[in-house]
PDB file of N, CA and C in Angstrom:
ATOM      1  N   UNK A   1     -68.246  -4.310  46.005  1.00  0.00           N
ATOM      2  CA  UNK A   1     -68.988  -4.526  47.228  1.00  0.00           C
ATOM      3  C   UNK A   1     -70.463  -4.178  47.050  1.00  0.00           C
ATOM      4  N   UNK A   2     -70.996  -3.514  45.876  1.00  0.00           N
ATOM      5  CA  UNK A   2     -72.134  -2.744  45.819  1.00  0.00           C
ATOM      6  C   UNK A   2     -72.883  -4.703  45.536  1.00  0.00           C
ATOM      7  N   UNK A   3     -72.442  -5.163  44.810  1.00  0.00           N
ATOM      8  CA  UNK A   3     -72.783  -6.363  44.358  1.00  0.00           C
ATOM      9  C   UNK A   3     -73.584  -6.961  45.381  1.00  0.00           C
ATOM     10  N   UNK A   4     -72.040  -7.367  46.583  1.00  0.00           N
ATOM     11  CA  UNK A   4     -72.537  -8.221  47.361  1.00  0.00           C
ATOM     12  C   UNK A   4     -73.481  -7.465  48.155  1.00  0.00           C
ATOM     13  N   UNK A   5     -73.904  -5.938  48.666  1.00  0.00           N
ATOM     14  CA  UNK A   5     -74.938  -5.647  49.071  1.00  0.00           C
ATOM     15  C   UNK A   5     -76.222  -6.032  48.219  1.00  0.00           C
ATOM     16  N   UNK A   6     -76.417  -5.991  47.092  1.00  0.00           N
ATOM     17  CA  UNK A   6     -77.526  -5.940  46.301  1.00  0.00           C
ATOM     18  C   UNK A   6     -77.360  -8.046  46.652  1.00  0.00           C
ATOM     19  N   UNK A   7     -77.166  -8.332  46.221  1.00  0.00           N
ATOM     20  CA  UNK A   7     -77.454  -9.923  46.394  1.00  0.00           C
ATOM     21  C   UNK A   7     -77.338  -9.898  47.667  1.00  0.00           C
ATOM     22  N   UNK A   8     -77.078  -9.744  48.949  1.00  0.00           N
ATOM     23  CA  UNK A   8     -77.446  -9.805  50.271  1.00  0.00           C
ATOM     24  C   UNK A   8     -79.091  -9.398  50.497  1.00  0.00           C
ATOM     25  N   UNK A   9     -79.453  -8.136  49.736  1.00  0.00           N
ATOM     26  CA  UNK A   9     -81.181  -7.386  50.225  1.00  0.00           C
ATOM     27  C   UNK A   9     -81.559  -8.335  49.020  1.00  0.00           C
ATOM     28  N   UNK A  10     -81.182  -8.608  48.032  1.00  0.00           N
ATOM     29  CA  UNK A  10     -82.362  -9.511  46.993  1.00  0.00           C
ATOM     30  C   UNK A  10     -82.318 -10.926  47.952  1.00  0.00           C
ATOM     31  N   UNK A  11     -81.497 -11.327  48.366  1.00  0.00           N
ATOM     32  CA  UNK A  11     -81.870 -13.181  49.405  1.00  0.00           C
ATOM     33  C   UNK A  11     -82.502 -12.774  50.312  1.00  0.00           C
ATOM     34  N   UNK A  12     -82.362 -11.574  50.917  1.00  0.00           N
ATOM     35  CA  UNK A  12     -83.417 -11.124  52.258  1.00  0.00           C
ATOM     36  C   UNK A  12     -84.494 -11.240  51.826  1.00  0.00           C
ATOM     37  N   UNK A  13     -84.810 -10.985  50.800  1.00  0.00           N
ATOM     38  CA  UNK A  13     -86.378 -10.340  50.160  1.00  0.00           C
ATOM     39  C   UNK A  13     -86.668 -11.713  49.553  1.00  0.00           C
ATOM     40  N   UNK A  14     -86.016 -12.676  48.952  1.00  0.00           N
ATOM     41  CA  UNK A  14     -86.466 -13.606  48.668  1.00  0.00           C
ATOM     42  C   UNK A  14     -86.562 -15.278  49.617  1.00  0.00           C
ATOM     43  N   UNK A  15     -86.314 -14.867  51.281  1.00  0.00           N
ATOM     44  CA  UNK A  15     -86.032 -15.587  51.850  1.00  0.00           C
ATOM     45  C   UNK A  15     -87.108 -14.754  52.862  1.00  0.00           C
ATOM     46  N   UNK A  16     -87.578 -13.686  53.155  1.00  0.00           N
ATOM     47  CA  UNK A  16     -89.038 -13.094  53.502  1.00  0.00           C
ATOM     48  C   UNK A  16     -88.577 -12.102  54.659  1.00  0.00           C
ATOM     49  N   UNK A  17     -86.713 -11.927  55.014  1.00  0.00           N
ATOM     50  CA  UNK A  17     -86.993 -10.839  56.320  1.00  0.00           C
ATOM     51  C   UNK A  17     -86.767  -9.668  56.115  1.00  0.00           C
ATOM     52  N   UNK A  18     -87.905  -9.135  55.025  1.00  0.00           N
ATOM     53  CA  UNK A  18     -87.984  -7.478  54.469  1.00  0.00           C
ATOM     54  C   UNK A  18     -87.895  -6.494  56.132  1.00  0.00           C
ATOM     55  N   UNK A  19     -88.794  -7.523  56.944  1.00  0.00           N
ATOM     56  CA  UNK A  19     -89.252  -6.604  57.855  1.00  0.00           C
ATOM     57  C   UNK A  19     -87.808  -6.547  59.172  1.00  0.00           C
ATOM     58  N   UNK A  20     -86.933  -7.268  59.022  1.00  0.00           N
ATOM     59  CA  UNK A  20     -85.606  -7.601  59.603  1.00  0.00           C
ATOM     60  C   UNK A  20     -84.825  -6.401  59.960  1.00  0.00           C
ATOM     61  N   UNK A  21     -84.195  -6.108  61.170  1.00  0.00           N
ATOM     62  CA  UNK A  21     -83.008  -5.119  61.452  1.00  0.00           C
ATOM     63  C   UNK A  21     -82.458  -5.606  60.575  1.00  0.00           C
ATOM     64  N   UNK A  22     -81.850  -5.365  59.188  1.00  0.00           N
ATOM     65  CA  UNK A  22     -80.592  -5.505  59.160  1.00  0.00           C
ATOM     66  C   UNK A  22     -80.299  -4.165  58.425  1.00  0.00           C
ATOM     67  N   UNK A  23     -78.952  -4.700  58.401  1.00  0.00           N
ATOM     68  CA  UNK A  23     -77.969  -2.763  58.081  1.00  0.00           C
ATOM     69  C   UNK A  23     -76.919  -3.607  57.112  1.00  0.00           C
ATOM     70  N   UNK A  24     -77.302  -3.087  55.808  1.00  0.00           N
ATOM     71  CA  UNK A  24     -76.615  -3.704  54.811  1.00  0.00           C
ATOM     72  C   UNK A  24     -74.993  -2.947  54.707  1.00  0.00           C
ATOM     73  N   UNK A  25     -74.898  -1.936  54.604  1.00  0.00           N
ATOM     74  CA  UNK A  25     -73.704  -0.868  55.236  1.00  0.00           C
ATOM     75  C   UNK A  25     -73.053  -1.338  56.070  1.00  0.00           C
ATOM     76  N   UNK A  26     -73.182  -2.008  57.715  1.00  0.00           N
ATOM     77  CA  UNK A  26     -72.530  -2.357  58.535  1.00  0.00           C
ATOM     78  C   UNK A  26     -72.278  -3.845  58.296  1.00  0.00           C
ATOM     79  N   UNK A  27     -72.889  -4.350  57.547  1.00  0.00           N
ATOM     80  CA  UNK A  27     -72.361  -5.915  57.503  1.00  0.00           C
ATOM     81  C   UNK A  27     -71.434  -5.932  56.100  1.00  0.00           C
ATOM     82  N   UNK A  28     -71.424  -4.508  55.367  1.00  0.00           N
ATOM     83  CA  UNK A  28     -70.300  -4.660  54.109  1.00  0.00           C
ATOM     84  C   UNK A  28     -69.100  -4.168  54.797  1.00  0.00           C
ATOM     85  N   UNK A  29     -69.174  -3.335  55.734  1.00  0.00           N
ATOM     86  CA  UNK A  29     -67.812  -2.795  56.768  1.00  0.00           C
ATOM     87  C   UNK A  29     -67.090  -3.899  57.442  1.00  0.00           C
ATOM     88  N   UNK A  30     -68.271  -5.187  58.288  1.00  0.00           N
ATOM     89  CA  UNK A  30     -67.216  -6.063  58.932  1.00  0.00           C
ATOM     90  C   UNK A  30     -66.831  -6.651  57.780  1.00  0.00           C
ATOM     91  N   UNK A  31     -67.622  -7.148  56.371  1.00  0.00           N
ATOM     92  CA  UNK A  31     -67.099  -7.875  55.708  1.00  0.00           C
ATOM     93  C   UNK A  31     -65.771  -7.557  55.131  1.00  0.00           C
ATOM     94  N   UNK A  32     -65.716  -5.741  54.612  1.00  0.00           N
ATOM     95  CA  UNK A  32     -63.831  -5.593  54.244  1.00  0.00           C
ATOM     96  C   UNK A  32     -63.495  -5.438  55.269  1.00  0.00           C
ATOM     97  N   UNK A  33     -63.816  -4.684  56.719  1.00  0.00           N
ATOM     98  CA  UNK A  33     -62.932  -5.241  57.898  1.00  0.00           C
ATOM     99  C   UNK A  33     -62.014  -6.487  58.168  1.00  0.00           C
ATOM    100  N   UNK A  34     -62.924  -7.429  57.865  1.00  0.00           N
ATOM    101  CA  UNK A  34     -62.144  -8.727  58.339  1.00  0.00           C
ATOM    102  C   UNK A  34     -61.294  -9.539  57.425  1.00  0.00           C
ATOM    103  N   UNK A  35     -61.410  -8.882  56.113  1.00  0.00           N
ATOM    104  CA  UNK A  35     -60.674  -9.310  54.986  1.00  0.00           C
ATOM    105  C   UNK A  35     -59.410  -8.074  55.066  1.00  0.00           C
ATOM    106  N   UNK A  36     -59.092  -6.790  55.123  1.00  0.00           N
ATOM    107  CA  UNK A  36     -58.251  -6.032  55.533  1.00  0.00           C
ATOM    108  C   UNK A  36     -57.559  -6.893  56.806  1.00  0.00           C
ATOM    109  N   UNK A  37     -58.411  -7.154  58.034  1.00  0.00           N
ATOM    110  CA  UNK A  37     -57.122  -7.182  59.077  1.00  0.00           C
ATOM    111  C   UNK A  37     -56.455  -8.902  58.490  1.00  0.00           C
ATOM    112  N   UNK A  38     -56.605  -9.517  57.548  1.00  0.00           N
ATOM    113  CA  UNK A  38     -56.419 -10.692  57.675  1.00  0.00           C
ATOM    114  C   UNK A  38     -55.163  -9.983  56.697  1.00  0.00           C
ATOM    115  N   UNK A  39     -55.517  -9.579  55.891  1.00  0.00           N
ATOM    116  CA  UNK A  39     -54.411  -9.046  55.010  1.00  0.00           C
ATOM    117  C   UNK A  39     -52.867  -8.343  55.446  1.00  0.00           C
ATOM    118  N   UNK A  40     -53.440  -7.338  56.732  1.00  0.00           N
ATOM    119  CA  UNK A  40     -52.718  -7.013  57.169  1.00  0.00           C
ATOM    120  C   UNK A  40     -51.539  -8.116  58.081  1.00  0.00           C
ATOM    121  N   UNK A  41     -52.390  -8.590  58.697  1.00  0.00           N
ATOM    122  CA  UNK A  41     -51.621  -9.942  59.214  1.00  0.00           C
ATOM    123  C   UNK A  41     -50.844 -11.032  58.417  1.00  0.00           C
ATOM    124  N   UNK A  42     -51.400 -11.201  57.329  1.00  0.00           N
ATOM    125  CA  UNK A  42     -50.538 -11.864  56.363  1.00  0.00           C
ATOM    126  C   UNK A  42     -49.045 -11.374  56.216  1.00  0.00           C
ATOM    127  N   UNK A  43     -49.509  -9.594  55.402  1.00  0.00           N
ATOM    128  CA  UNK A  43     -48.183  -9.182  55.267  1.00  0.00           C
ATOM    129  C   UNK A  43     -47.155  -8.834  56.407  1.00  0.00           C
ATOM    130  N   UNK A  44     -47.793  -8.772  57.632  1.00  0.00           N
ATOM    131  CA  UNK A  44     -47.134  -8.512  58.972  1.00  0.00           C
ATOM    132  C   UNK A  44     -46.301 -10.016  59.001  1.00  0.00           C
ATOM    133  N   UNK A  45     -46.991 -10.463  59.314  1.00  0.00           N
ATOM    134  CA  UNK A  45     -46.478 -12.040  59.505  1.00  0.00           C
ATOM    135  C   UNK A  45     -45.338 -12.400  58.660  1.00  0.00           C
ATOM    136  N   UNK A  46     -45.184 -12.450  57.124  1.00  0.00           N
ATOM    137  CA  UNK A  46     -44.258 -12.417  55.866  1.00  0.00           C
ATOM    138  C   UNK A  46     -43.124 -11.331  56.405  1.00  0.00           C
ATOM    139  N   UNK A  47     -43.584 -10.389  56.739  1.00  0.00           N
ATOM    140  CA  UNK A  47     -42.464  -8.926  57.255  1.00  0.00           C
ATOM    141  C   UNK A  47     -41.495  -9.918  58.546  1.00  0.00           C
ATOM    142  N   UNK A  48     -42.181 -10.265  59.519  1.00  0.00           N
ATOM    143  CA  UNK A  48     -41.649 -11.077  60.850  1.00  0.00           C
ATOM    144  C   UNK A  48     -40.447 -11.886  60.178  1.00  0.00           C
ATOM    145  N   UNK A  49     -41.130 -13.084  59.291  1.00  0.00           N
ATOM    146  CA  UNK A  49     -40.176 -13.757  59.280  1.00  0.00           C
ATOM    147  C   UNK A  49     -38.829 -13.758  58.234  1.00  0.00           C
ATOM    148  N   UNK A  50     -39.074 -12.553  57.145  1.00  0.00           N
ATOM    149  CA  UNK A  50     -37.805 -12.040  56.665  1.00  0.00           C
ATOM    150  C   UNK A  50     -37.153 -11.104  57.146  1.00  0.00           C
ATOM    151  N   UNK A  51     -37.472 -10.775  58.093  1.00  0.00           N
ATOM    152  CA  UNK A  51     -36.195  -9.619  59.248  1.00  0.00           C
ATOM    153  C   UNK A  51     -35.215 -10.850  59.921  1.00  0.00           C
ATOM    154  N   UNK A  52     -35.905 -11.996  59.825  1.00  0.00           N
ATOM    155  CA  UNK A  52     -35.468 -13.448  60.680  1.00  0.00           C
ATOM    156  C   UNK A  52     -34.180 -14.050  59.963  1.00  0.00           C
ATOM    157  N   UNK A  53     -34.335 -14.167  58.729  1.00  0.00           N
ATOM    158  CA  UNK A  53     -33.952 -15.084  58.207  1.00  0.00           C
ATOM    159  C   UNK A  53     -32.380 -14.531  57.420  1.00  0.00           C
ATOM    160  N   UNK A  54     -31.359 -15.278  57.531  1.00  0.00           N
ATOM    161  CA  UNK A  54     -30.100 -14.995  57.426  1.00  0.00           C
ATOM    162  C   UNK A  54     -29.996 -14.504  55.720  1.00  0.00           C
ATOM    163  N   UNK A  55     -30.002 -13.556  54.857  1.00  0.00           N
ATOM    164  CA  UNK A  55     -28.868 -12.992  55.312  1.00  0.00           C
ATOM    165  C   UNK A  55     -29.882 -11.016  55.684  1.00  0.00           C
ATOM    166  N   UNK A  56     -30.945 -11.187  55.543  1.00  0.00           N
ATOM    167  CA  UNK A  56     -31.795 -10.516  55.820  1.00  0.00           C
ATOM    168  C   UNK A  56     -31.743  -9.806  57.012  1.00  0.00           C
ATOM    169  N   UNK A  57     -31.679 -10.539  58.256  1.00  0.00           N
ATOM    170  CA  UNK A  57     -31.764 -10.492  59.423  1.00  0.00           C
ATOM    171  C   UNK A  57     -29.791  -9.586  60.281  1.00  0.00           C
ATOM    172  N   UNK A  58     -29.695  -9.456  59.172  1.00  0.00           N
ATOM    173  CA  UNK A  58     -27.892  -8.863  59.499  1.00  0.00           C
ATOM    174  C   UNK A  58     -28.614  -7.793  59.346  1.00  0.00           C
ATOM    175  N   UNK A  59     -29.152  -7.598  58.051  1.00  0.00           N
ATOM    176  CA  UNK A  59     -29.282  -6.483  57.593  1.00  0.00           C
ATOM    177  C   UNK A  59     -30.209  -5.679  58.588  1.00  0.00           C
ATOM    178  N   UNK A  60     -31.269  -6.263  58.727  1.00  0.00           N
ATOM    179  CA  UNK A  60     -32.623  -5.980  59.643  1.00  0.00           C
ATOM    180  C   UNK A  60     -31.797  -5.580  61.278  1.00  0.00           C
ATOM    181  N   UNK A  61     -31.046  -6.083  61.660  1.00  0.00           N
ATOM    182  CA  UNK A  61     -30.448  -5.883  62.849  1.00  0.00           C
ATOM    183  C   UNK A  61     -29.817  -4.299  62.931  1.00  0.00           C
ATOM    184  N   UNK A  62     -29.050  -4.656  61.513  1.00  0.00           N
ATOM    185  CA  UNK A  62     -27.887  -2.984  61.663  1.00  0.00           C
ATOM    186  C   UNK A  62     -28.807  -2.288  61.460  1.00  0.00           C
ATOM    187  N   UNK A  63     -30.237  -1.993  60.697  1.00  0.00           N
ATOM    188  CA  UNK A  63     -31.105  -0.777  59.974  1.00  0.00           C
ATOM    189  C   UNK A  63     -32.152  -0.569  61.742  1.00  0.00           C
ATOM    190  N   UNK A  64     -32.000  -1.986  62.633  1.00  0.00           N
ATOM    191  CA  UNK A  64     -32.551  -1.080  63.791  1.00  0.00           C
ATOM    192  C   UNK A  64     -34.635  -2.090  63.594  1.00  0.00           C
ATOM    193  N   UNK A  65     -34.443  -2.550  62.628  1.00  0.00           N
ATOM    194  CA  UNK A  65     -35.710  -3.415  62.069  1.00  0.00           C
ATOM    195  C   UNK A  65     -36.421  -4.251  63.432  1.00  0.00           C
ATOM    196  N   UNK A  66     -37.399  -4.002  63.461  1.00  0.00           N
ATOM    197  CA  UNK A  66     -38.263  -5.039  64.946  1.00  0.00           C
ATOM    198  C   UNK A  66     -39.239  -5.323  63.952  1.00  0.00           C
ATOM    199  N   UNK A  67     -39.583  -5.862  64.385  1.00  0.00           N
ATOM    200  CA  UNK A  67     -41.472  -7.260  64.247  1.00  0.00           C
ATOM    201  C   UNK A  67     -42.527  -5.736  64.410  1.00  0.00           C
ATOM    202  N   UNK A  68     -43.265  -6.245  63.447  1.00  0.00           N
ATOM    203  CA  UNK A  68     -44.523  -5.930  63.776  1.00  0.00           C
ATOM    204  C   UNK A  68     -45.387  -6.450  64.483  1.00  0.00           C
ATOM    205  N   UNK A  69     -46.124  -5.860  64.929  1.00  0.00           N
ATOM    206  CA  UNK A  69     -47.622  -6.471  65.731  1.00  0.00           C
ATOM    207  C   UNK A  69     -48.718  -6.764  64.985  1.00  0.00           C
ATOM    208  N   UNK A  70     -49.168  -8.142  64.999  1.00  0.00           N
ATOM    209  CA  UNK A  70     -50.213  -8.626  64.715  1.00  0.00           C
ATOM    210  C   UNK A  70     -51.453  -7.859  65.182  1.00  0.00           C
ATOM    211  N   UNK A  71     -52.811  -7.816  64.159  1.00  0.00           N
ATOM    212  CA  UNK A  71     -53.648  -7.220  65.001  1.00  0.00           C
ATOM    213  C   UNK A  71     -54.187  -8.666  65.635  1.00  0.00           C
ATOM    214  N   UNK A  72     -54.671  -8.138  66.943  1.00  0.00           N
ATOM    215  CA  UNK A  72     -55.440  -8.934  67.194  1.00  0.00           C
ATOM    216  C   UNK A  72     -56.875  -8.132  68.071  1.00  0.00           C
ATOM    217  N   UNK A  73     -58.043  -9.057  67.648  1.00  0.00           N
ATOM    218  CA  UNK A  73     -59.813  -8.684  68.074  1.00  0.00           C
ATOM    219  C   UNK A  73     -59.734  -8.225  69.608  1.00  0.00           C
ATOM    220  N   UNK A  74     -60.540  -7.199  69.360  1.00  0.00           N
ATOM    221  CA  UNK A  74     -60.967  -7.037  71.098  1.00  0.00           C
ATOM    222  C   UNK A  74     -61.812  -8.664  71.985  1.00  0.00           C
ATOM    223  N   UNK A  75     -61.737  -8.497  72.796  1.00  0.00           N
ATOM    224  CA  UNK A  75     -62.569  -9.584  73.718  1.00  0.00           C
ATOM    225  C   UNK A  75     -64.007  -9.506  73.074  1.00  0.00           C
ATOM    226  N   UNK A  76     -64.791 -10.144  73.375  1.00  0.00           N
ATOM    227  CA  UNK A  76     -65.852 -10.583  72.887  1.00  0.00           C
ATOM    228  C   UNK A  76     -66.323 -10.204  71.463  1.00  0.00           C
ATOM    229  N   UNK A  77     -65.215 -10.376  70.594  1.00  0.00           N
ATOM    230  CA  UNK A  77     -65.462 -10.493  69.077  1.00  0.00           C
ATOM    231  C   UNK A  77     -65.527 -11.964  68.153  1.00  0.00           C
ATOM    232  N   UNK A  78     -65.447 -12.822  68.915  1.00  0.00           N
ATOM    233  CA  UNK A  78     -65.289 -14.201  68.658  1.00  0.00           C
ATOM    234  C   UNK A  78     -66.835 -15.015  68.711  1.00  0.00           C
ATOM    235  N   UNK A  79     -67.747 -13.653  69.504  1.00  0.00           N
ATOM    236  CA  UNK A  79     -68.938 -14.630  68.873  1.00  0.00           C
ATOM    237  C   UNK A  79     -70.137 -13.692  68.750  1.00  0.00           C
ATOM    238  N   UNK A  80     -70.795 -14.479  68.324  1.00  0.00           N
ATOM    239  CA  UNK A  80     -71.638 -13.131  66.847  1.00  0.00           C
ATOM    240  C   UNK A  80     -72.747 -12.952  67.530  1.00  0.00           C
ATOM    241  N   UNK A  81     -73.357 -11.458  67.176  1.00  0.00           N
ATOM    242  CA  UNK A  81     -74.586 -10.899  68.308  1.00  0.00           C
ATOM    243  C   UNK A  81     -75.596 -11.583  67.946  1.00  0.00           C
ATOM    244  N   UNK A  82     -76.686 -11.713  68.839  1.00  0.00           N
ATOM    245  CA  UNK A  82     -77.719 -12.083  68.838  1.00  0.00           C
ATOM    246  C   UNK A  82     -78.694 -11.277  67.698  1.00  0.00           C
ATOM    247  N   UNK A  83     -79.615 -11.997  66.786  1.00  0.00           N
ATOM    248  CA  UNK A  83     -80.108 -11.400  65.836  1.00  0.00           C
ATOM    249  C   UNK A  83     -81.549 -11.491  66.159  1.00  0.00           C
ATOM    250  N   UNK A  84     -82.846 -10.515  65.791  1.00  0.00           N
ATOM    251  CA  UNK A  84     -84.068 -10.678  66.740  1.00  0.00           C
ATOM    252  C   UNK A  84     -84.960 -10.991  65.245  1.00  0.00           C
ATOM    253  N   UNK A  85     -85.547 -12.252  64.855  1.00  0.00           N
ATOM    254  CA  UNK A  85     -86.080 -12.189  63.553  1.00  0.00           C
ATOM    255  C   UNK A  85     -87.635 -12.087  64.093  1.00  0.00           C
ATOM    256  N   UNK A  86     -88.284 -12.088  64.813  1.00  0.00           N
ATOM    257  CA  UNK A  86     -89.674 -11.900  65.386  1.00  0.00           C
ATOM    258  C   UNK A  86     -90.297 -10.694  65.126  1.00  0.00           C
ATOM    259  N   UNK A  87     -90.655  -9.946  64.261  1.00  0.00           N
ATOM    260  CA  UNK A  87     -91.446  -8.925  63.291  1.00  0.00           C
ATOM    261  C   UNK A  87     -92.615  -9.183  63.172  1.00  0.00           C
TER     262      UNK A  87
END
């Protein structure tokens, strides 16, 4: 991840918004954030449907086995903040 920070501030700097809010730290957090919860959901999802599936699902029944919960985003995470490039 150190990578993609360093090539994120070298395109800043070579694209001119030195003088820019940005927070290289918080945009490497959503970036494994959103690759973690996708992950998690993958394997959640894979978990769901072999508790399902016969002869699995005998088994999953007698051991007491339920579904996991998907994560899902709070409300207004679906669209991206306003960025102020005027410096």
């Amino acid at each position: 991840m150190k990578k993609l920070t360093t090539l994120f501030l070298g395109l800043s700097v070579a694209v001119g918004f030195t003088n820019a809010n940005i927070d290289p730290q918080a945009d490497q957090d959503a970036f494994i954030n959103y690759f973690e919860r996708n992950r998690y959901n993958n394997l959640a999802g894979d978990y769901n449907i072999a508790i399902k599936k016969i002869p699995a699902s005998i088994i999953a029944n007698m051991g007491g086995f339920t579904e996991i919960a998907l994560f899902k985003a709070e409300s207004g995470a679906e669209s991206a903040p306003e960025v102020n490039f005027n410096f």
